[in-house]
Protein backbone atom coordinates (compact mmCIF):
# COMPACT_ATOMS: atom_id res chain seq x y z
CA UNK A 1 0.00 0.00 0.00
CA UNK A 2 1.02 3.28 -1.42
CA UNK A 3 1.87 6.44 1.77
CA UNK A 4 -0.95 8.33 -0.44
CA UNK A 5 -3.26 5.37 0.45
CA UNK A 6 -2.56 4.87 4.07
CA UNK A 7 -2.60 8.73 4.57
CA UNK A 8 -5.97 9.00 2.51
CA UNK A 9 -7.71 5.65 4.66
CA UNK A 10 -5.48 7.60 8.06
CA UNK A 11 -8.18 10.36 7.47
CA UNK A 12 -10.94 8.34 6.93
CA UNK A 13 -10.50 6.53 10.51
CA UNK A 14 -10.26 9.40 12.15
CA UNK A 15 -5.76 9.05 12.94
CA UNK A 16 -4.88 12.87 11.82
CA UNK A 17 -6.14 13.90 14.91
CA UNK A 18 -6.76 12.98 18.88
CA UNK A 19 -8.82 10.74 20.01
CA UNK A 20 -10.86 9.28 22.82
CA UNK A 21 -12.25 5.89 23.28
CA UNK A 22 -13.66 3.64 25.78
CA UNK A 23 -13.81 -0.08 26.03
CA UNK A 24 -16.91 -2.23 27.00
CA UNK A 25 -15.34 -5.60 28.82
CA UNK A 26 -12.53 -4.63 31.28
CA UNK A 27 -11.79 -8.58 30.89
CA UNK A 28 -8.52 -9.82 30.19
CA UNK A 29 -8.63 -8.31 26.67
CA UNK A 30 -10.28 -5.30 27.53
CA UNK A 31 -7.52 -4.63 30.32
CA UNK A 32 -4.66 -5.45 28.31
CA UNK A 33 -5.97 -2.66 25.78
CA UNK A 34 -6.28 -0.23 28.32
CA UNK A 35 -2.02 -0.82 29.45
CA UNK A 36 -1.39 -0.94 25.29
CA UNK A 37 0.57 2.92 25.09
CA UNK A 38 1.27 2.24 21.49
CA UNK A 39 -2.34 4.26 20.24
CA UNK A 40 -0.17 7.01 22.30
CA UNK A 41 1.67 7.23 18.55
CA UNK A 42 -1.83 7.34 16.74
CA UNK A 43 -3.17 10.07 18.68
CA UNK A 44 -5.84 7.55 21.07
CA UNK A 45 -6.57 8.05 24.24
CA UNK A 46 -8.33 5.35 25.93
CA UNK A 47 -10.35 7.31 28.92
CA UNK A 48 -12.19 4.52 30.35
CA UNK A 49 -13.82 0.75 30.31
CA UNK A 50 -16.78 -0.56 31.02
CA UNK A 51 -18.26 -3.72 32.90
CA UNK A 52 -20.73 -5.33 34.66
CA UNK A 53 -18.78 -7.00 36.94
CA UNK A 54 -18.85 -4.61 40.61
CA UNK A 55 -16.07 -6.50 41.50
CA UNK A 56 -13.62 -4.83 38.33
CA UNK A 57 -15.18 -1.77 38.72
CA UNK A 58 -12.66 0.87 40.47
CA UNK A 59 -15.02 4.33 39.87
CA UNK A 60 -10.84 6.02 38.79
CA UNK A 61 -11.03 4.24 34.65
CA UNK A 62 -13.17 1.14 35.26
CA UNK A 63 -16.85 2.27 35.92
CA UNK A 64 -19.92 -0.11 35.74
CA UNK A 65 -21.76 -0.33 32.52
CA UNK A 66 -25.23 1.61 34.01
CA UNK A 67 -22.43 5.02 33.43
CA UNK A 68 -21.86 3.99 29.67
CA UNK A 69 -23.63 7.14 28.51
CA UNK A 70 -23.71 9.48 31.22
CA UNK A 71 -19.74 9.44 30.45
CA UNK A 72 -19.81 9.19 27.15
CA UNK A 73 -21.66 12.49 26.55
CA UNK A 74 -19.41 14.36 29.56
CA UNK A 75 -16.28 12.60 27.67
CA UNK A 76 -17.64 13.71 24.20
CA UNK A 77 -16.78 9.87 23.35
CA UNK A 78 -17.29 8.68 19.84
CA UNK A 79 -15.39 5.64 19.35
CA UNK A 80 -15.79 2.39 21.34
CA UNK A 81 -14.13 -1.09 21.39
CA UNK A 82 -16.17 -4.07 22.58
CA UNK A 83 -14.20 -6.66 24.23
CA UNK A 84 -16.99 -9.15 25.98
CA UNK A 85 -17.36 -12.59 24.58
């Protein structure tokens, strides 16, 4: 693939600029995601994940699911990753 192409589909996704995402499952996927500081290069920022276990949930990045929009809107989130089975 050409630079022209991966710059053109870089725009398209959203990577010439910052962004924020959270992650539904804060499972063993989910967590290793949120320790990942490689989307540090691509300008993402992962601000929190999301579960419906109480005993994962830490209220600091790992909230229960019922919060999934209230944070969302405060966090102007627009991208999510779903990492449940």
């Amino acid at each position: 693939m050409s630079l022209k192409s991966c710059n053109f589909f870089g725009k398209i996704l959203g990577l010439d600029k910052k962004n924020s995402l959270i992650i539904i499952g804060a499972g063993n996927l989910g967590m290793a995601l949120m320790s990942y500081k490689g989307f540090k290069s691509y300008g993402i920022k992962i601000v929190a994940a999301f579960d419906v276990r109480k005993e994962v949930v830490d209220n600091e990045k790992i909230f229960d699911i019922s919060r999934l929009s209230e944070i969302c809107r405060i966090q102007k989130i627009k991208i999510g990753i779903i990492t449940v089975p």
